[in-house]
N, C-alpha and C. Protein backbone atom coordinates (compact mmCIF):
# COMPACT_ATOMS: atom_id res chain seq x y z
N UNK A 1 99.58 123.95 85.86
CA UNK A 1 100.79 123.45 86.50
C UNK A 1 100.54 123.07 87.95
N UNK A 2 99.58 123.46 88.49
CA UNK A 2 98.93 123.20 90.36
C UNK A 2 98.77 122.18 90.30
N UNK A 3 98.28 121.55 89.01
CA UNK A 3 97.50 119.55 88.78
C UNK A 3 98.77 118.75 88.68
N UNK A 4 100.06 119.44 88.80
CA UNK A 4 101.13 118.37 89.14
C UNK A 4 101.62 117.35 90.40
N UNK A 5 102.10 116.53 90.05
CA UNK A 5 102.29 115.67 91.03
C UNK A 5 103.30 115.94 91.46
N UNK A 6 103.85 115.69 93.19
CA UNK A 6 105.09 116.00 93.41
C UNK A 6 106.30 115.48 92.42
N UNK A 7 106.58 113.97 92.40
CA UNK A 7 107.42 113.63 91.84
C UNK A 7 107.15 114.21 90.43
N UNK A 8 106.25 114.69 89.67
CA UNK A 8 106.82 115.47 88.76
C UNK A 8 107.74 116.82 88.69
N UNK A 9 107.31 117.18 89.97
CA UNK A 9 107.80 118.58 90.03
C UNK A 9 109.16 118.12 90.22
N UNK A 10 110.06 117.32 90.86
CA UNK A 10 111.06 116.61 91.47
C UNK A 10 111.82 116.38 90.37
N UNK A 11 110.73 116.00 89.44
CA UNK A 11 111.54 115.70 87.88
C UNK A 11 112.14 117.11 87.22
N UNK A 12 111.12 118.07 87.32
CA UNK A 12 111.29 118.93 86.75
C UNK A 12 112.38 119.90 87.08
N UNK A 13 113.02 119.57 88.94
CA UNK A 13 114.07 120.71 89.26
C UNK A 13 115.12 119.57 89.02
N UNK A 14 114.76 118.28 89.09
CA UNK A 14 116.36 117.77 88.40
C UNK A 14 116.93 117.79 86.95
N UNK A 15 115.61 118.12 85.90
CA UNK A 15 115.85 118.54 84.43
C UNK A 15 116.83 120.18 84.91
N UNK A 16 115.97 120.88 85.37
CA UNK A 16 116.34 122.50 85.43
C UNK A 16 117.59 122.40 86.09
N UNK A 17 118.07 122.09 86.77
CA UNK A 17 119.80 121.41 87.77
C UNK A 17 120.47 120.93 87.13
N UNK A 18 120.07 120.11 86.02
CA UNK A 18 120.84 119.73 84.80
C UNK A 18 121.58 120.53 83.68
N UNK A 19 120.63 121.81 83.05
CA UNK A 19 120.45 122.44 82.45
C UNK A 19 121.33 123.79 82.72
N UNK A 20 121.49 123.87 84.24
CA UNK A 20 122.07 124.61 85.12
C UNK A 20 123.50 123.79 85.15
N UNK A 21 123.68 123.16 85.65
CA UNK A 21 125.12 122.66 85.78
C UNK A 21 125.91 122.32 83.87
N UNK A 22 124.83 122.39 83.22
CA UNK A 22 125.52 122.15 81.83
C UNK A 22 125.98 123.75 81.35
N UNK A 23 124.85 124.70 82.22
CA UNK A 23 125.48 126.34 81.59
C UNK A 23 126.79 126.90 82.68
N UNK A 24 126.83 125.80 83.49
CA UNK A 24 128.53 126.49 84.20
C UNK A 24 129.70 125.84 83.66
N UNK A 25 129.33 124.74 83.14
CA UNK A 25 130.55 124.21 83.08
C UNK A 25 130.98 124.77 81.48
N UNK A 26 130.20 124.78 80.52
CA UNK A 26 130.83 125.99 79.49
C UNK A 26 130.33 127.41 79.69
N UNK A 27 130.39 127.75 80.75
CA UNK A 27 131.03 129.04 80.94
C UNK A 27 132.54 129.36 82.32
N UNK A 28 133.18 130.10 81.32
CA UNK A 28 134.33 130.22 82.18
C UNK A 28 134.64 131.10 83.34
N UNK A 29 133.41 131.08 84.20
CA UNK A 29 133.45 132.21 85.59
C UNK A 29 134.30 131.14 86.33
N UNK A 30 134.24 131.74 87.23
CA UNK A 30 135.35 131.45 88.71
C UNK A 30 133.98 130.90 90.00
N UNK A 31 132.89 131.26 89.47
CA UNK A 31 131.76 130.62 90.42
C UNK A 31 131.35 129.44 89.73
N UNK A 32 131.68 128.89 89.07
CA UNK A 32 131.64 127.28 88.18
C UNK A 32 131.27 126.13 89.43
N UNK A 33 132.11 126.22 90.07
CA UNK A 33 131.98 125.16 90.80
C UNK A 33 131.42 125.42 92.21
N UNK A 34 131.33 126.35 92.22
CA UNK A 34 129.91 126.54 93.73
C UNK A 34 128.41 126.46 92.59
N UNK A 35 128.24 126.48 91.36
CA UNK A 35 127.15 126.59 90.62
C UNK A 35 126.38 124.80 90.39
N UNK A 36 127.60 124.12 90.36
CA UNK A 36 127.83 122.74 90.09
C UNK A 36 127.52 122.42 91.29
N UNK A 37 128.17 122.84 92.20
CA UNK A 37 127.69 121.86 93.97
C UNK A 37 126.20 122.22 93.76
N UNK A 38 125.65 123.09 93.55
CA UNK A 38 124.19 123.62 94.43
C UNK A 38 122.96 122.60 93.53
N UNK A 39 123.87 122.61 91.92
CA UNK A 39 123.08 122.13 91.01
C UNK A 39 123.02 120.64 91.69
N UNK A 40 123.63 119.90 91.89
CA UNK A 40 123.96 118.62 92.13
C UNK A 40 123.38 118.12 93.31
N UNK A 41 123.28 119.29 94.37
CA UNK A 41 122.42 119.53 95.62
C UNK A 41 120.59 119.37 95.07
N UNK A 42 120.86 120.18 94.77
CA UNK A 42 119.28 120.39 94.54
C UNK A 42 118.96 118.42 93.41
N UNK A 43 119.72 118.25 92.47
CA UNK A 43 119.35 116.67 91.71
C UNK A 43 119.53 115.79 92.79
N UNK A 44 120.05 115.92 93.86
CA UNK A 44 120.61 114.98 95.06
C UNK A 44 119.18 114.73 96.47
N UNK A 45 118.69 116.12 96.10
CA UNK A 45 117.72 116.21 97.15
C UNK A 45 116.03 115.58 96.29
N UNK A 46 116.06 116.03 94.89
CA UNK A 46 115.41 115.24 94.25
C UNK A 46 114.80 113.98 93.74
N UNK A 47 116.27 113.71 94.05
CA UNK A 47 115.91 111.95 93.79
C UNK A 47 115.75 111.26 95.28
N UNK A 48 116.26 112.08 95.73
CA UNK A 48 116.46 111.52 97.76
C UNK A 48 114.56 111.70 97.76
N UNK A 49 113.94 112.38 97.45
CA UNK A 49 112.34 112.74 97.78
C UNK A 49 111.65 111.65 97.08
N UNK A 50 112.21 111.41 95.83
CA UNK A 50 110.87 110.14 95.03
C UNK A 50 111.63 108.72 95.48
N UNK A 51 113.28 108.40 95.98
CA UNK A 51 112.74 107.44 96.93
C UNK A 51 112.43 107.26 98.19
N UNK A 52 112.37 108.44 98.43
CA UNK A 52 111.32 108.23 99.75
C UNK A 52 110.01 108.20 99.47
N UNK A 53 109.79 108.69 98.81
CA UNK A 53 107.69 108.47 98.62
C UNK A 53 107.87 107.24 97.99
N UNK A 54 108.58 106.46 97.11
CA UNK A 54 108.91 105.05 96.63
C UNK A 54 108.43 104.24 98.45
N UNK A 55 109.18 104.51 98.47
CA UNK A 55 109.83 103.90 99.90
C UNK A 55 108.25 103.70 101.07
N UNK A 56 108.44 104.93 100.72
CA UNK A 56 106.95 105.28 102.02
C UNK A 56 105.48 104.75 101.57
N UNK A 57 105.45 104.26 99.91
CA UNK A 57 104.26 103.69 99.40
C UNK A 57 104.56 102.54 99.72
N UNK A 58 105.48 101.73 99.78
CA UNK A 58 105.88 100.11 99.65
C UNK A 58 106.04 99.67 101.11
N UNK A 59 105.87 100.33 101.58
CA UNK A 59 106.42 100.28 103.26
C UNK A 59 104.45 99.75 104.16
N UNK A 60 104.14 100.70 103.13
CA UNK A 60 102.25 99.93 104.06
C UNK A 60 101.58 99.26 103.29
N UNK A 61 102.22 98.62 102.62
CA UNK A 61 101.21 97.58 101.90
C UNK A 61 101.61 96.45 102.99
N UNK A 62 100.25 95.64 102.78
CA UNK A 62 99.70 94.58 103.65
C UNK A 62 99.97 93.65 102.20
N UNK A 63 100.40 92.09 102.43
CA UNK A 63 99.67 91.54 102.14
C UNK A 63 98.71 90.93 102.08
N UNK A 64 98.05 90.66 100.84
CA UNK A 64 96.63 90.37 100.89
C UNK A 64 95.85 89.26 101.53
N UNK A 65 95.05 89.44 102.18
CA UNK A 65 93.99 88.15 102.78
C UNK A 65 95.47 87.55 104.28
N UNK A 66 95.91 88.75 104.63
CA UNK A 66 96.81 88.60 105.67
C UNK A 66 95.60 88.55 107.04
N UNK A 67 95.65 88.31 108.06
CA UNK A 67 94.92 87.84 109.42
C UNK A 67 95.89 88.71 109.87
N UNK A 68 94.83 89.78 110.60
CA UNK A 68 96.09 90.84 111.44
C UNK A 68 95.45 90.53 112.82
N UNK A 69 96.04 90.14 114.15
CA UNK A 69 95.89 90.25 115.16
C UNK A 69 96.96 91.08 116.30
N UNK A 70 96.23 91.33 117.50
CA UNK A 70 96.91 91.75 118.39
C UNK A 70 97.37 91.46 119.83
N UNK A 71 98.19 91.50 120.43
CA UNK A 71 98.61 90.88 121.31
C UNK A 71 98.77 92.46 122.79
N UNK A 72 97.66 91.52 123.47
CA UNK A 72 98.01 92.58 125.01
C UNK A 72 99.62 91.91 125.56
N UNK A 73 99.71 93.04 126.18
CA UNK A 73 101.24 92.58 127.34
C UNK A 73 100.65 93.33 128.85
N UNK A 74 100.76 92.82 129.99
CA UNK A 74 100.61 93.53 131.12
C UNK A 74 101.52 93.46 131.85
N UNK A 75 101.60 94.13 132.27
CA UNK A 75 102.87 93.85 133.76
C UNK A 75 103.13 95.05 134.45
N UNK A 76 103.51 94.14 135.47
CA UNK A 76 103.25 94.57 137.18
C UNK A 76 104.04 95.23 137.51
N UNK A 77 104.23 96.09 138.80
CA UNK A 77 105.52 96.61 139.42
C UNK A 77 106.07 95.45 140.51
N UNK A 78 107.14 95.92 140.67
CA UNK A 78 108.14 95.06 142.00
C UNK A 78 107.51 95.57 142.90
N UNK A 79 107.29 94.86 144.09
CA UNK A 79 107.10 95.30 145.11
C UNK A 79 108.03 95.61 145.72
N UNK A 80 107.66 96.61 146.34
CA UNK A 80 109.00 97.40 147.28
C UNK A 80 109.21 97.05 148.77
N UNK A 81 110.17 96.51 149.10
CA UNK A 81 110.08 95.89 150.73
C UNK A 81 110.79 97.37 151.07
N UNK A 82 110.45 97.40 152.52
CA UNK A 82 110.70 98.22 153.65
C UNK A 82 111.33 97.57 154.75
């Protein structure tokens, strides 16, 4: 289970949050719905993580046979009269 990938694991607490919010809602406690927020929290924070690593892979790609150059800037101070 160590040879997993994050977004699997991501998968795996939004299956288990699922599974969890399906055992409050047929059961009839009075903590039902603080069981449901946390579940929904935790699937909310899950999917918020794989698109960000989505996000954060697509974000540094170059395209290809792109010419990367760079540009100096210099500059001066004001001179200060007296």
């Amino acid at each position: 289970m160590k040879n997993m990938t994050n977004s699997s694991w991501a998968a795996v607490f939004i299956f288990m949050a699922c599974v969890l919010a399906c055992i409050s809602l047929f059961s009839h406690s009075s903590n039902a719905a603080s069981v449901i927020t946390i579940a929904s929290s935790i699937i909310t924070g899950a999917f918020g993580y794989i698109q960000g690593k989505k996000d954060g892979e697509s974000a540094s790609d170059f395209p290809p046979n792109s010419s990367l150059s760079t540009t100096t800037v210099s500059t001066t101070a004001p001179e200060v009269k007296q």
